[in-house]
PDB file of N, CA and C in Angstrom:
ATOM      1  N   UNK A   1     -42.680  76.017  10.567  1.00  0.00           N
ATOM      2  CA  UNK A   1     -42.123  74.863   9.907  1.00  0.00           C
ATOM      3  C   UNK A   1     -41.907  73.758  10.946  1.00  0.00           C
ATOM      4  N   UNK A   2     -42.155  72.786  10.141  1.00  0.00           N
ATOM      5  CA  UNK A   2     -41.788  70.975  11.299  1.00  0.00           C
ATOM      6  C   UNK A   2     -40.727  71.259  11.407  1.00  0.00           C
ATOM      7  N   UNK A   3     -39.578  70.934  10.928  1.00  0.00           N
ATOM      8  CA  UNK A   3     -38.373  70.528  10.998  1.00  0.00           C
ATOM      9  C   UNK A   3     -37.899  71.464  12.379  1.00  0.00           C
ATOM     10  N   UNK A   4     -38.051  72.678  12.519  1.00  0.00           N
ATOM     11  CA  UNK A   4     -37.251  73.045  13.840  1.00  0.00           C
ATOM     12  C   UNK A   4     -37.310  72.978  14.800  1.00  0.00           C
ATOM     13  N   UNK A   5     -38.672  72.285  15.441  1.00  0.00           N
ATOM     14  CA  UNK A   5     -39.153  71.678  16.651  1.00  0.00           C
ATOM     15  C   UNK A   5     -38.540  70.341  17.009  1.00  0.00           C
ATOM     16  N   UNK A   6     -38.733  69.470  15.514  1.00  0.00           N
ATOM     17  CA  UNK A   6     -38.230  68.120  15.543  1.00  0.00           C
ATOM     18  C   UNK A   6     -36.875  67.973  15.768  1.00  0.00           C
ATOM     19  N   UNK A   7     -35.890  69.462  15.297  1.00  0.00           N
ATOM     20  CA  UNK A   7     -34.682  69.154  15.197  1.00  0.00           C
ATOM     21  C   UNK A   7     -34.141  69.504  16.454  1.00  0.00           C
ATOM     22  N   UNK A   8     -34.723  70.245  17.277  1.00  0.00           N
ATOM     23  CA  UNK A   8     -34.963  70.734  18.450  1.00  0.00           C
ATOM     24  C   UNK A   8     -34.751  69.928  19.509  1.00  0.00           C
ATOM     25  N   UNK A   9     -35.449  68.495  19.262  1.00  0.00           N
ATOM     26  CA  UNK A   9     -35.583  67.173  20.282  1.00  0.00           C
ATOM     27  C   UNK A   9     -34.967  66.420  19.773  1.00  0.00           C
ATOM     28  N   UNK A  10     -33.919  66.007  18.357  1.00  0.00           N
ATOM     29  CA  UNK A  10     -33.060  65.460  18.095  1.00  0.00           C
ATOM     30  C   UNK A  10     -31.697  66.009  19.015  1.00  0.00           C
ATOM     31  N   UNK A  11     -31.489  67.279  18.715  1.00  0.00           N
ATOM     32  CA  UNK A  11     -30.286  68.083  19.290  1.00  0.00           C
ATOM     33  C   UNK A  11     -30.669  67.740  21.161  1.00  0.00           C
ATOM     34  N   UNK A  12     -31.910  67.837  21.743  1.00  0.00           N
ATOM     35  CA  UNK A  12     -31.897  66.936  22.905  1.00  0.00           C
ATOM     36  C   UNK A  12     -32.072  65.793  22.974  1.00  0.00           C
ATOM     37  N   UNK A  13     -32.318  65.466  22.582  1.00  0.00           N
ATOM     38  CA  UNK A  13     -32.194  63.841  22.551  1.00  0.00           C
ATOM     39  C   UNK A  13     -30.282  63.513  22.757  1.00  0.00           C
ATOM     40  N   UNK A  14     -29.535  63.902  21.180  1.00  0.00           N
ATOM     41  CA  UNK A  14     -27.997  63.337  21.240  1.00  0.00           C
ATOM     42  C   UNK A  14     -27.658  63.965  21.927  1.00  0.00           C
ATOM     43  N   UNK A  15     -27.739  65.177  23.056  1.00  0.00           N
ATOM     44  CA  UNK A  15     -26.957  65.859  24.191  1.00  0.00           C
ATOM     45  C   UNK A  15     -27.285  65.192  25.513  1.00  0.00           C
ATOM     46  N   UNK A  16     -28.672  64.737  25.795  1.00  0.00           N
ATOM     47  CA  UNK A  16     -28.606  64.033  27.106  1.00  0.00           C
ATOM     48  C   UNK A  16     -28.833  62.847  26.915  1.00  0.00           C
ATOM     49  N   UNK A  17     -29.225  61.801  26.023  1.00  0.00           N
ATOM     50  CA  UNK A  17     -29.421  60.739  25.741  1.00  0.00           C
ATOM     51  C   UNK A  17     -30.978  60.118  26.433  1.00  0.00           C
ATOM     52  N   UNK A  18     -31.576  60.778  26.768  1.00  0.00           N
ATOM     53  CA  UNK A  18     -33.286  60.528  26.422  1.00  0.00           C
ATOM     54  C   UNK A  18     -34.105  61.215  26.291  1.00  0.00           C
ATOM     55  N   UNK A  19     -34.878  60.762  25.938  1.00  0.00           N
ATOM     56  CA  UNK A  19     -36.177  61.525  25.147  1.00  0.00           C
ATOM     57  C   UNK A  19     -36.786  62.681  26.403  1.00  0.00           C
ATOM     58  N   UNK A  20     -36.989  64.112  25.604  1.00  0.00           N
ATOM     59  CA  UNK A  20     -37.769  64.811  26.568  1.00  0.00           C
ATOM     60  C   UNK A  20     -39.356  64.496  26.658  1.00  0.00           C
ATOM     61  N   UNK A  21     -39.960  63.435  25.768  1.00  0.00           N
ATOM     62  CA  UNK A  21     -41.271  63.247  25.625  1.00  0.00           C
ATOM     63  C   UNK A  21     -41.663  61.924  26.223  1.00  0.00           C
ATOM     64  N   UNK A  22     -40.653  61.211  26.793  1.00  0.00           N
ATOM     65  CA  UNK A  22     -41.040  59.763  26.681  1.00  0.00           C
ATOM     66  C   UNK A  22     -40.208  59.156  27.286  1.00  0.00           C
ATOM     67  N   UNK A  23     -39.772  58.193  28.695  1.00  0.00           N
ATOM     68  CA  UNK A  23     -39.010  57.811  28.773  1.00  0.00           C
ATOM     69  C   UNK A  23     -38.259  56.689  27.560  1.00  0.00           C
ATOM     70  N   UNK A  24     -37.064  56.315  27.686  1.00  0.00           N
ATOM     71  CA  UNK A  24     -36.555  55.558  26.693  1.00  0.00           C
ATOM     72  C   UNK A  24     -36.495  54.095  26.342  1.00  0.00           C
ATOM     73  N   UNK A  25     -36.985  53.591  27.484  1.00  0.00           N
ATOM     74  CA  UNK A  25     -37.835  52.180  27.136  1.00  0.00           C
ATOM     75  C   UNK A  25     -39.206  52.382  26.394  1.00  0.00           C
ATOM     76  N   UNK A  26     -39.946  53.010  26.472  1.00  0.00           N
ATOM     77  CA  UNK A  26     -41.212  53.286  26.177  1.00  0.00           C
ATOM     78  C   UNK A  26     -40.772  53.704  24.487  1.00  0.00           C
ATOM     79  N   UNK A  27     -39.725  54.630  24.334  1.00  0.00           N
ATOM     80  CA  UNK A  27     -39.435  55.009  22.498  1.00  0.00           C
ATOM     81  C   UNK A  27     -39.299  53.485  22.426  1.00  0.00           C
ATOM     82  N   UNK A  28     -38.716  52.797  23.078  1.00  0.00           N
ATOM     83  CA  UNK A  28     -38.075  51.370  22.679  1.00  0.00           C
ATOM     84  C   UNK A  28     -39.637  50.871  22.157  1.00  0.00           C
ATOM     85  N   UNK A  29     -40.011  50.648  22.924  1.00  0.00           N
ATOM     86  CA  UNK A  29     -41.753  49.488  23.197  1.00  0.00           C
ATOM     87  C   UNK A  29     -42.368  50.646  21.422  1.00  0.00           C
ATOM     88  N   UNK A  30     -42.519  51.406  21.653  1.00  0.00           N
ATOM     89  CA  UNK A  30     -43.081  51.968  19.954  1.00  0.00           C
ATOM     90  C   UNK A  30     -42.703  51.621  18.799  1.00  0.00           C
ATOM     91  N   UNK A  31     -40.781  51.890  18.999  1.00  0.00           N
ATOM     92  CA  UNK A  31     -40.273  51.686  17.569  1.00  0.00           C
ATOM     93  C   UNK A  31     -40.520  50.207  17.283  1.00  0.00           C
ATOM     94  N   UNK A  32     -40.481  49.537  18.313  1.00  0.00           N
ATOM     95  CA  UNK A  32     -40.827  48.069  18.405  1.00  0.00           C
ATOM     96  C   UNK A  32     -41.871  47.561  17.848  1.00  0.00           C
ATOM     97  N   UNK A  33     -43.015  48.185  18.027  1.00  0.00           N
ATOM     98  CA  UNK A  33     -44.058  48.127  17.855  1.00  0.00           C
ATOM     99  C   UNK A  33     -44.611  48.289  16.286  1.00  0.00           C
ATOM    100  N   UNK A  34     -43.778  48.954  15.618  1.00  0.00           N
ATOM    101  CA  UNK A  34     -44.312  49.784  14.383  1.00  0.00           C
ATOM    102  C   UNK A  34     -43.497  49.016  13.321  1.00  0.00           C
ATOM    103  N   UNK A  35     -42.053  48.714  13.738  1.00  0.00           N
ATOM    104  CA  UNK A  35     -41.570  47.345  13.242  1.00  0.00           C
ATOM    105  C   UNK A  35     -41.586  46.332  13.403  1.00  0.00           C
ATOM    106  N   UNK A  36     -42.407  45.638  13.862  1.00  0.00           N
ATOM    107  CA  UNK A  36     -43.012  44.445  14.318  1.00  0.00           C
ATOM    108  C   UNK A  36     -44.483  44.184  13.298  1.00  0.00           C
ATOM    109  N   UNK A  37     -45.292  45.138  13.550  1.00  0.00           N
ATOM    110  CA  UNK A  37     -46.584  45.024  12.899  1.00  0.00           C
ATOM    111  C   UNK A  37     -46.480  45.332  10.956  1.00  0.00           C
ATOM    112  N   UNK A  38     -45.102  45.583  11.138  1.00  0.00           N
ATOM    113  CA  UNK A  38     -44.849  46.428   9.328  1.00  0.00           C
ATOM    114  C   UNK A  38     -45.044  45.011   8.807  1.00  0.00           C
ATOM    115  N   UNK A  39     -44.982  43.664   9.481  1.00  0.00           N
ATOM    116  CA  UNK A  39     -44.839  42.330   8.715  1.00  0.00           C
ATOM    117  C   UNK A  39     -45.865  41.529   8.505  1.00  0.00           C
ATOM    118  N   UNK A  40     -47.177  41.784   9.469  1.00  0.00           N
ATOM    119  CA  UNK A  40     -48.570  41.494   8.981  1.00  0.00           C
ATOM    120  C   UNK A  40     -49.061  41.731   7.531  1.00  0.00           C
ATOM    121  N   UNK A  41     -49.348  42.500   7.428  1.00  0.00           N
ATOM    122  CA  UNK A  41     -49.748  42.426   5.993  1.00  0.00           C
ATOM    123  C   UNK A  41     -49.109  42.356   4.912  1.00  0.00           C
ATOM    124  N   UNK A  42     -47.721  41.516   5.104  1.00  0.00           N
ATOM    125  CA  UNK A  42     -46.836  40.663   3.924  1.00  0.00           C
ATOM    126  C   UNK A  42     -47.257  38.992   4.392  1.00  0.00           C
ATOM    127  N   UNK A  43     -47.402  38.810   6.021  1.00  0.00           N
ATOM    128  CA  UNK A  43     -48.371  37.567   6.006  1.00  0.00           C
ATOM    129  C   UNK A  43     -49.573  37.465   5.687  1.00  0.00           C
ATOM    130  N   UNK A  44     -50.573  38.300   6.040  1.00  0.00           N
ATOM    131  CA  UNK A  44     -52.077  37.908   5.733  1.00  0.00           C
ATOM    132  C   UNK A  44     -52.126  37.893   4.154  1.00  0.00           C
ATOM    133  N   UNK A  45     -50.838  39.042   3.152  1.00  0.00           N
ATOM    134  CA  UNK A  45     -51.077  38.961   2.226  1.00  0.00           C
ATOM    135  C   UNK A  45     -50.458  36.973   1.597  1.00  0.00           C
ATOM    136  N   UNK A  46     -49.750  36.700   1.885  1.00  0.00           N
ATOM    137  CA  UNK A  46     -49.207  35.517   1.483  1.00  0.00           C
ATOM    138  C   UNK A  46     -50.632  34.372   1.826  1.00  0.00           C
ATOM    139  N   UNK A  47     -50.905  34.404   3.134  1.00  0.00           N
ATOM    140  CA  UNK A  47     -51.721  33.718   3.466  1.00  0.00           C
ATOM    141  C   UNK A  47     -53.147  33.664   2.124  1.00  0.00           C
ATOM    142  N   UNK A  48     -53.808  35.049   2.344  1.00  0.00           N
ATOM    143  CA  UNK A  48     -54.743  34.548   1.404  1.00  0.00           C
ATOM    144  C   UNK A  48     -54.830  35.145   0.186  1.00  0.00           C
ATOM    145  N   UNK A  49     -53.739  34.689  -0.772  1.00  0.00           N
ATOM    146  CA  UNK A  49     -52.922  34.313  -2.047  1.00  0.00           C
ATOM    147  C   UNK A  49     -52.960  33.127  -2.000  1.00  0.00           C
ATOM    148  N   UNK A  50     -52.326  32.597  -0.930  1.00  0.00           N
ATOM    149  CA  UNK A  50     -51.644  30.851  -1.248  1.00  0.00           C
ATOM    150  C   UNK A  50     -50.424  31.467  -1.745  1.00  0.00           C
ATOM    151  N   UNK A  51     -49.655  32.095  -1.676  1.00  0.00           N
ATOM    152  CA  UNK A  51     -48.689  32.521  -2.654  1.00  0.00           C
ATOM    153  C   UNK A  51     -47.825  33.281  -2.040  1.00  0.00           C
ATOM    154  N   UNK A  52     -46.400  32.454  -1.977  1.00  0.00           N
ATOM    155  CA  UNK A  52     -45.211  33.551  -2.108  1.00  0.00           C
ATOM    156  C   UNK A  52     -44.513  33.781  -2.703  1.00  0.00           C
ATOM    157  N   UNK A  53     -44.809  34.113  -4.233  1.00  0.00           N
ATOM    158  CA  UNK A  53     -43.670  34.307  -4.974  1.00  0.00           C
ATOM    159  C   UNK A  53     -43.125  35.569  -5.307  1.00  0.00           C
ATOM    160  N   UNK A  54     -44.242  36.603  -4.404  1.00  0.00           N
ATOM    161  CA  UNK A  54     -43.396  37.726  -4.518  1.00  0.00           C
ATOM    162  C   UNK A  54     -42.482  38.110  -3.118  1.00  0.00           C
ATOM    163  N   UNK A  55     -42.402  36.646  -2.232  1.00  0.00           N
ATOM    164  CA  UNK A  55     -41.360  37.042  -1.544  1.00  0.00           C
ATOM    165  C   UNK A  55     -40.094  36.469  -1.671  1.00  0.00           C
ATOM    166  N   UNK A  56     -38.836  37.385  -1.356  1.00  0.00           N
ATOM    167  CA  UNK A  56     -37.524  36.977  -1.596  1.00  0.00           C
ATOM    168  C   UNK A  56     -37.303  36.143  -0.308  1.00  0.00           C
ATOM    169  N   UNK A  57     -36.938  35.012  -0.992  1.00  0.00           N
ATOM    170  CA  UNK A  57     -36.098  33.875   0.013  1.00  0.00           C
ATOM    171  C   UNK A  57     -34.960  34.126   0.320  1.00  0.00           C
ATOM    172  N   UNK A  58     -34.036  34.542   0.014  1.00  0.00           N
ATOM    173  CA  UNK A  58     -32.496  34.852   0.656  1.00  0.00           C
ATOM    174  C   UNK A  58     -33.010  36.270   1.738  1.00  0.00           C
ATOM    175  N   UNK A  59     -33.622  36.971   0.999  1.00  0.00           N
ATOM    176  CA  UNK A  59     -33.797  38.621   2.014  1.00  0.00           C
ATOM    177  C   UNK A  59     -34.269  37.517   3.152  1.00  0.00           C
ATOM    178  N   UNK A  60     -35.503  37.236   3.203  1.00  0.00           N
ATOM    179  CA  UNK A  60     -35.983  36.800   4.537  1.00  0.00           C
ATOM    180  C   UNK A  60     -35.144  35.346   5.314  1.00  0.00           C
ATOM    181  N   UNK A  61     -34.477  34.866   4.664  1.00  0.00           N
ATOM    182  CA  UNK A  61     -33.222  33.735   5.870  1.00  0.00           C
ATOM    183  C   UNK A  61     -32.613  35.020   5.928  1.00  0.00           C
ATOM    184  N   UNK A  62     -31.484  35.755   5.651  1.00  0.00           N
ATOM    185  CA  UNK A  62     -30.914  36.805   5.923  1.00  0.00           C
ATOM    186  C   UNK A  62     -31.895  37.589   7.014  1.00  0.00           C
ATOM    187  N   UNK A  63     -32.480  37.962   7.120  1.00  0.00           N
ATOM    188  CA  UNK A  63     -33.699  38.807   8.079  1.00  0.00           C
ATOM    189  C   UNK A  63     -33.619  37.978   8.944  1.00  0.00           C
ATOM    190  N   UNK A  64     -34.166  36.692   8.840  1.00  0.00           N
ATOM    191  CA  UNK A  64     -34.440  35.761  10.155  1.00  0.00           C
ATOM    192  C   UNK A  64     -32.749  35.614  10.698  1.00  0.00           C
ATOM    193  N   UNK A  65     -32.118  35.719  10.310  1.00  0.00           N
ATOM    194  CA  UNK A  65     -30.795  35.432  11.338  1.00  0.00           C
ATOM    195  C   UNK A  65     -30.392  36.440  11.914  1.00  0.00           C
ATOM    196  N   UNK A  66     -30.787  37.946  11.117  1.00  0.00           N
ATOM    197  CA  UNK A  66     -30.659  39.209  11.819  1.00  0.00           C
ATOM    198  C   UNK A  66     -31.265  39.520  12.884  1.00  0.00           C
ATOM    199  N   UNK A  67     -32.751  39.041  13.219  1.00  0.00           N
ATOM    200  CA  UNK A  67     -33.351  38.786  13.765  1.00  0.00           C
ATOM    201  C   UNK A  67     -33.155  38.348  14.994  1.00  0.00           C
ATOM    202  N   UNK A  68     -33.115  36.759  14.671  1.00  0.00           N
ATOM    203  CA  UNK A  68     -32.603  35.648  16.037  1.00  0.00           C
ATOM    204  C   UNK A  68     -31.149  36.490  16.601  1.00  0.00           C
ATOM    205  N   UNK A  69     -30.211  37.087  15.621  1.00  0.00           N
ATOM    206  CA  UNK A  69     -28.996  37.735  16.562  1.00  0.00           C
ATOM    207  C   UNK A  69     -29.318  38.820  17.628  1.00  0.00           C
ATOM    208  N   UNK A  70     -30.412  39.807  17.131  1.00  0.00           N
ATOM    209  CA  UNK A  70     -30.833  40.444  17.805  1.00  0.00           C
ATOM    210  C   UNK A  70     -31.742  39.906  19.363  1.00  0.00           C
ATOM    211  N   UNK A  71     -32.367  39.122  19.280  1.00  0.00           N
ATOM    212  CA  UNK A  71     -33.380  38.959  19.939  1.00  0.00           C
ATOM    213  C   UNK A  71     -31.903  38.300  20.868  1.00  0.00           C
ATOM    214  N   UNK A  72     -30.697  37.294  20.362  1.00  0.00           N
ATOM    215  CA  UNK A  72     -30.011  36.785  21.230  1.00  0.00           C
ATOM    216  C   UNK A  72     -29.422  37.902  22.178  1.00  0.00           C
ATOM    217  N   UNK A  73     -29.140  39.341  21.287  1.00  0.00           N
ATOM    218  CA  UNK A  73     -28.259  40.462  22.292  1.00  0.00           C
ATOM    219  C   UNK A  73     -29.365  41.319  23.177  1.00  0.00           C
ATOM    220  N   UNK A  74     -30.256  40.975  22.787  1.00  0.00           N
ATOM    221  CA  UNK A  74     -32.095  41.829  23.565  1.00  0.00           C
ATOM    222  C   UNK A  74     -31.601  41.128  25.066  1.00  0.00           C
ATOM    223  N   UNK A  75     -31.704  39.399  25.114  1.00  0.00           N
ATOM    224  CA  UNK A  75     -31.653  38.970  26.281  1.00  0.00           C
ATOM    225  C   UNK A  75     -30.530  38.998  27.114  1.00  0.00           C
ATOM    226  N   UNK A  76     -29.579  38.874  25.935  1.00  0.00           N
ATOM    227  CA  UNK A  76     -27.609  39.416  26.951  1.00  0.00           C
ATOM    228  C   UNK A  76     -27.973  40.463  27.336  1.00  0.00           C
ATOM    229  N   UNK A  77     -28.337  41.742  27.283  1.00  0.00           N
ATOM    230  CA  UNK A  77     -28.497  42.944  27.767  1.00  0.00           C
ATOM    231  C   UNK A  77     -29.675  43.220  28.712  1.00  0.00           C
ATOM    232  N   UNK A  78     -30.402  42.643  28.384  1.00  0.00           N
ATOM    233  CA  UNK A  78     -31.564  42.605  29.248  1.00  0.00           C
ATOM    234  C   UNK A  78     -32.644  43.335  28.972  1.00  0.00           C
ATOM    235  N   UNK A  79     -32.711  43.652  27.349  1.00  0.00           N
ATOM    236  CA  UNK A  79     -33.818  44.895  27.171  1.00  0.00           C
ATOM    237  C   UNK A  79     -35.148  44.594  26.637  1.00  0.00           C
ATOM    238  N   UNK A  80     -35.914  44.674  27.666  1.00  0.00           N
ATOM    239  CA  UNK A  80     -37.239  44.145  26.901  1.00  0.00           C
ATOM    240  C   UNK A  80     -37.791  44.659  25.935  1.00  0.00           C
ATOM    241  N   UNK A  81     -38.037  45.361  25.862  1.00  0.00           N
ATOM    242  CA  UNK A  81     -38.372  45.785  24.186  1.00  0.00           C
ATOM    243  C   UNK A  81     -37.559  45.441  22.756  1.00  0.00           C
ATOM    244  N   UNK A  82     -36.235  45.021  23.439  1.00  0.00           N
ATOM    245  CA  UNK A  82     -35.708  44.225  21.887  1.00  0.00           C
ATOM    246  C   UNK A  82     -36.118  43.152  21.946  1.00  0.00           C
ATOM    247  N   UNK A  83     -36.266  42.293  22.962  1.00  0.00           N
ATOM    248  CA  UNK A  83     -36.585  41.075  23.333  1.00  0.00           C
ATOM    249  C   UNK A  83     -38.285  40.634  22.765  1.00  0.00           C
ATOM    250  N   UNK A  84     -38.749  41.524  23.437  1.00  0.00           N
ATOM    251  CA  UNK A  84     -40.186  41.579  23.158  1.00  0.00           C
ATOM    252  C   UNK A  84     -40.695  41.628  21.356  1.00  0.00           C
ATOM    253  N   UNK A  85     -40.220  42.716  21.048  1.00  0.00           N
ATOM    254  CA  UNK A  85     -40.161  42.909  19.587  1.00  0.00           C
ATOM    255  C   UNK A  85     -39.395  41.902  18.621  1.00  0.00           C
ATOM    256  N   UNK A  86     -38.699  41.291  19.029  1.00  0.00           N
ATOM    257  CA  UNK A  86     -37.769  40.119  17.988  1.00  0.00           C
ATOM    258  C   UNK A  86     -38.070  39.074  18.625  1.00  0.00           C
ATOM    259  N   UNK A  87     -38.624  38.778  19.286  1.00  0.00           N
ATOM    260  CA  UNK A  87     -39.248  37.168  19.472  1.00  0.00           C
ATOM    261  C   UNK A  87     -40.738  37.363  18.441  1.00  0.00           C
ATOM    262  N   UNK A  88     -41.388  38.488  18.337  1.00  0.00           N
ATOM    263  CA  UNK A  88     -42.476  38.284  18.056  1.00  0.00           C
ATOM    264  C   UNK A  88     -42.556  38.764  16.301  1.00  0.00           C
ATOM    265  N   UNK A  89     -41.147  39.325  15.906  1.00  0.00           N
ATOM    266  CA  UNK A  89     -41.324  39.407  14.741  1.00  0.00           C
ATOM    267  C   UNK A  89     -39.969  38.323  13.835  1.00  0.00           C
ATOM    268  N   UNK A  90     -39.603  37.883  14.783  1.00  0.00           N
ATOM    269  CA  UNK A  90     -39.030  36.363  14.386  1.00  0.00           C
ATOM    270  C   UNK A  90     -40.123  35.402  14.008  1.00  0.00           C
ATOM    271  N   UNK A  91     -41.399  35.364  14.878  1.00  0.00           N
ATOM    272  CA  UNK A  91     -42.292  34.742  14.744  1.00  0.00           C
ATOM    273  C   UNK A  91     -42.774  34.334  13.490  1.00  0.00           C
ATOM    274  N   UNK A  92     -43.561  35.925  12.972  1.00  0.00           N
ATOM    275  CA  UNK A  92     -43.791  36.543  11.876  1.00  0.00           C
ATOM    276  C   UNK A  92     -42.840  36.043  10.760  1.00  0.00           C
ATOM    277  N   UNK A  93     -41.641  36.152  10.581  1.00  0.00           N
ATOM    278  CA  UNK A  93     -40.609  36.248   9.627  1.00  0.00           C
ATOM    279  C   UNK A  93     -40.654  35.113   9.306  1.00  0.00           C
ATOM    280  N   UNK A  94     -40.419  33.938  10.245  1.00  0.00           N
ATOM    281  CA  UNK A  94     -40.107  32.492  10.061  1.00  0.00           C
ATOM    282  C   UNK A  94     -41.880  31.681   9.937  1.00  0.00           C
ATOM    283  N   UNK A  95     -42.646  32.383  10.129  1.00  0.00           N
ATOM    284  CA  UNK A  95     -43.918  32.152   9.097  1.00  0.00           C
ATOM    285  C   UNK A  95     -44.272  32.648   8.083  1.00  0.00           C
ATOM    286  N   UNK A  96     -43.875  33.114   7.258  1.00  0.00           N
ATOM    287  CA  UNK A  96     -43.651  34.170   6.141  1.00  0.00           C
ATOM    288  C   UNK A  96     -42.835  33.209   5.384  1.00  0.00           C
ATOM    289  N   UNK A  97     -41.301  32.573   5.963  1.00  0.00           N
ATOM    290  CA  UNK A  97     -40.705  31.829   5.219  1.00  0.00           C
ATOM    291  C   UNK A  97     -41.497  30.337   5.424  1.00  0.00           C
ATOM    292  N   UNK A  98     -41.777  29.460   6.049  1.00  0.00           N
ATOM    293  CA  UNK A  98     -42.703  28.353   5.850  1.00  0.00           C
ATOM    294  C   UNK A  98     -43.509  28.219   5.255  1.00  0.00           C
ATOM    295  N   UNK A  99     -44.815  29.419   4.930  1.00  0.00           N
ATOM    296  CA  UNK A  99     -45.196  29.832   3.800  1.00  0.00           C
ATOM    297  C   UNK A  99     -44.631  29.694   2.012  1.00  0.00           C
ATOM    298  N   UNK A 100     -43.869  30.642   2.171  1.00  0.00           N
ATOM    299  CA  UNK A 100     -42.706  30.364   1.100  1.00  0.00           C
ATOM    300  C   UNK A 100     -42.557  29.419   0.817  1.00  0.00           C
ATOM    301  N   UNK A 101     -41.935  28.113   1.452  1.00  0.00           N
ATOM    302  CA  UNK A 101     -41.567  27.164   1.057  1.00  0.00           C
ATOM    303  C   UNK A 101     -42.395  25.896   1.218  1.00  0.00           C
ATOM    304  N   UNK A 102     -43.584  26.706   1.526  1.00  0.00           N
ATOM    305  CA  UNK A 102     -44.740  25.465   1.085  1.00  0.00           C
ATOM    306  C   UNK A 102     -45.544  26.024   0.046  1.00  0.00           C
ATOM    307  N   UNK A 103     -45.313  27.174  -0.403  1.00  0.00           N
ATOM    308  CA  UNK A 103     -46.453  27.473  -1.641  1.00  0.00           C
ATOM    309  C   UNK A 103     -45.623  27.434  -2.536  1.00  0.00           C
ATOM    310  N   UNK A 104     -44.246  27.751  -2.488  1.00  0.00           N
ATOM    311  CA  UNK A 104     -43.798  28.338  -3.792  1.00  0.00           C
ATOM    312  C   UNK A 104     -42.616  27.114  -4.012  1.00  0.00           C
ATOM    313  N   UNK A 105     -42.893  26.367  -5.153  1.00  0.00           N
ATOM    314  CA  UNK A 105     -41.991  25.096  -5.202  1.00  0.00           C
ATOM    315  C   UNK A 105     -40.552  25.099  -5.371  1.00  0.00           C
ATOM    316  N   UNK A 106     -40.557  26.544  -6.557  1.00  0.00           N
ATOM    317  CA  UNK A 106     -38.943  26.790  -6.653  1.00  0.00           C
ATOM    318  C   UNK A 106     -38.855  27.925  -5.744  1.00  0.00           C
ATOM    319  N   UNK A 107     -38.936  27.717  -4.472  1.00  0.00           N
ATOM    320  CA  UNK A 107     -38.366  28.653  -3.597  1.00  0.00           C
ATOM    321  C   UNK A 107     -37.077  28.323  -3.756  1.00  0.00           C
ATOM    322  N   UNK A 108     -36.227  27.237  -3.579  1.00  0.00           N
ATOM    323  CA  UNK A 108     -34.823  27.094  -3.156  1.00  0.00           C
ATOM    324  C   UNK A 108     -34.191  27.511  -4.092  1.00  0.00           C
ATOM    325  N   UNK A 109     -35.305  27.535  -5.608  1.00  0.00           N
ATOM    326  CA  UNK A 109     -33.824  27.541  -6.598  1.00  0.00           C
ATOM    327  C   UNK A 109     -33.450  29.437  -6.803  1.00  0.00           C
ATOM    328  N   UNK A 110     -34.152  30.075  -5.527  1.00  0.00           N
ATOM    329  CA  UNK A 110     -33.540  31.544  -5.302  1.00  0.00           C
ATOM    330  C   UNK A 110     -32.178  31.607  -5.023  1.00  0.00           C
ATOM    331  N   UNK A 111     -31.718  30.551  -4.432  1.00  0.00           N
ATOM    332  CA  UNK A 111     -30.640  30.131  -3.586  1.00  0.00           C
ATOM    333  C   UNK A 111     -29.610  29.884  -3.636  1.00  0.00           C
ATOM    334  N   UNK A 112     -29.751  29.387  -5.266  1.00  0.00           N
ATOM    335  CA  UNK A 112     -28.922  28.650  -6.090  1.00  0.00           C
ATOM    336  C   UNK A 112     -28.182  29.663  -6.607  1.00  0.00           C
ATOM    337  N   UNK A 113     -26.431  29.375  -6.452  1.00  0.00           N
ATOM    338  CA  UNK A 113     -25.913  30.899  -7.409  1.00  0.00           C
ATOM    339  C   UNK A 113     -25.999  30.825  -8.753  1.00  0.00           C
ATOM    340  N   UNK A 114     -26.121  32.033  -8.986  1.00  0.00           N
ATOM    341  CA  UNK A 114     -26.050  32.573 -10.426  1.00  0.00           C
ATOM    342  C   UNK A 114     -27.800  32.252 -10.793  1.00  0.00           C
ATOM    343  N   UNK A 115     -28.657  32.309  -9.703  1.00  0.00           N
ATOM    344  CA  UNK A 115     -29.963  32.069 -10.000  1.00  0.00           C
ATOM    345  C   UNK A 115     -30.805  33.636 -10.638  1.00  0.00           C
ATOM    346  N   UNK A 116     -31.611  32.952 -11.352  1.00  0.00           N
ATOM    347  CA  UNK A 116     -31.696  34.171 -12.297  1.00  0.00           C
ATOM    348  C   UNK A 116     -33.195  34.660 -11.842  1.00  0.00           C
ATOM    349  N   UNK A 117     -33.849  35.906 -12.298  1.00  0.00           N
ATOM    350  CA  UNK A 117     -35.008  36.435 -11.533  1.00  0.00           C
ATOM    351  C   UNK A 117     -36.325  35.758 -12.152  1.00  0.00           C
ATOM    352  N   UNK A 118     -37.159  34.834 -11.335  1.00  0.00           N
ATOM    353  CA  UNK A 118     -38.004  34.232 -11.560  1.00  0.00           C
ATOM    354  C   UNK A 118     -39.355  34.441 -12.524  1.00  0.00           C
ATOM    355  N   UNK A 119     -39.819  33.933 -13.350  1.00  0.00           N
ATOM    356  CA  UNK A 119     -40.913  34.502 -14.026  1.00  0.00           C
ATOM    357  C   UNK A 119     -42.181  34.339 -13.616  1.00  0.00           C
ATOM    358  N   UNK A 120     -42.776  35.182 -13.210  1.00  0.00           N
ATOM    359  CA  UNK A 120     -44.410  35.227 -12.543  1.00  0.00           C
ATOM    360  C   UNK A 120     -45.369  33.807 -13.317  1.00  0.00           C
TER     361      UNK A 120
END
């Protein structure tokens, strides 16, 4: 069975605090990596649509500020791989929303309270 190998290197992992497979910048530079690229193909898809109306405008300003906070505590700390990974999927995010709000006219009125769920 998976699970008892995996749980194996969890239970080392939270007892010494790094990876027996990998140093722990390097897990950094992956997880980075795999969440970073998860946002391409919500751009290429927007891109050739012309169309964002199946993306949520509040999720993604919410995202982009989660984002920019992160990428601000990546550089207080000094860790390149947060740094690296949230500059470049800030990138992503805040083209995703420009998009948005050049294809989709009632983007703002997502925004608006008590705004109700848009009709295709």
């Amino acid at each position: 069975m998976i699970l008892r190998p995996l749980a194996g290197l969890v239970v080392f992992f939270a007892h010494t605090g790094r990876s027996p497979l990998l140093p722990v910048e390097d897990l950094g530079f992956i997880a980075a990596f795999c969440t970073t690229i998860a946002f391409i193909p919500q751009l290429v898809r927007v891109v050739r649509r012309r169309s964002a109306k199946d993306v949520s405008l509040p999720t993604f300003l919410l995202f982009s500020i989660g984002v920019s906070l992160w990428l601000i505590y990546g550089i207080d700390i000094g860790s390149r791989p947060v740094i690296a990974s949230n500059s470049i999927t800030l990138l992503l995010s805040l083209s995703i929303l420009f998009l948005k709000l050049r294809y989709d006219r009632e983007a703002t009125d997502e925004l608006k309270p008590g705004a109700k769920e848009l009709k295709p």
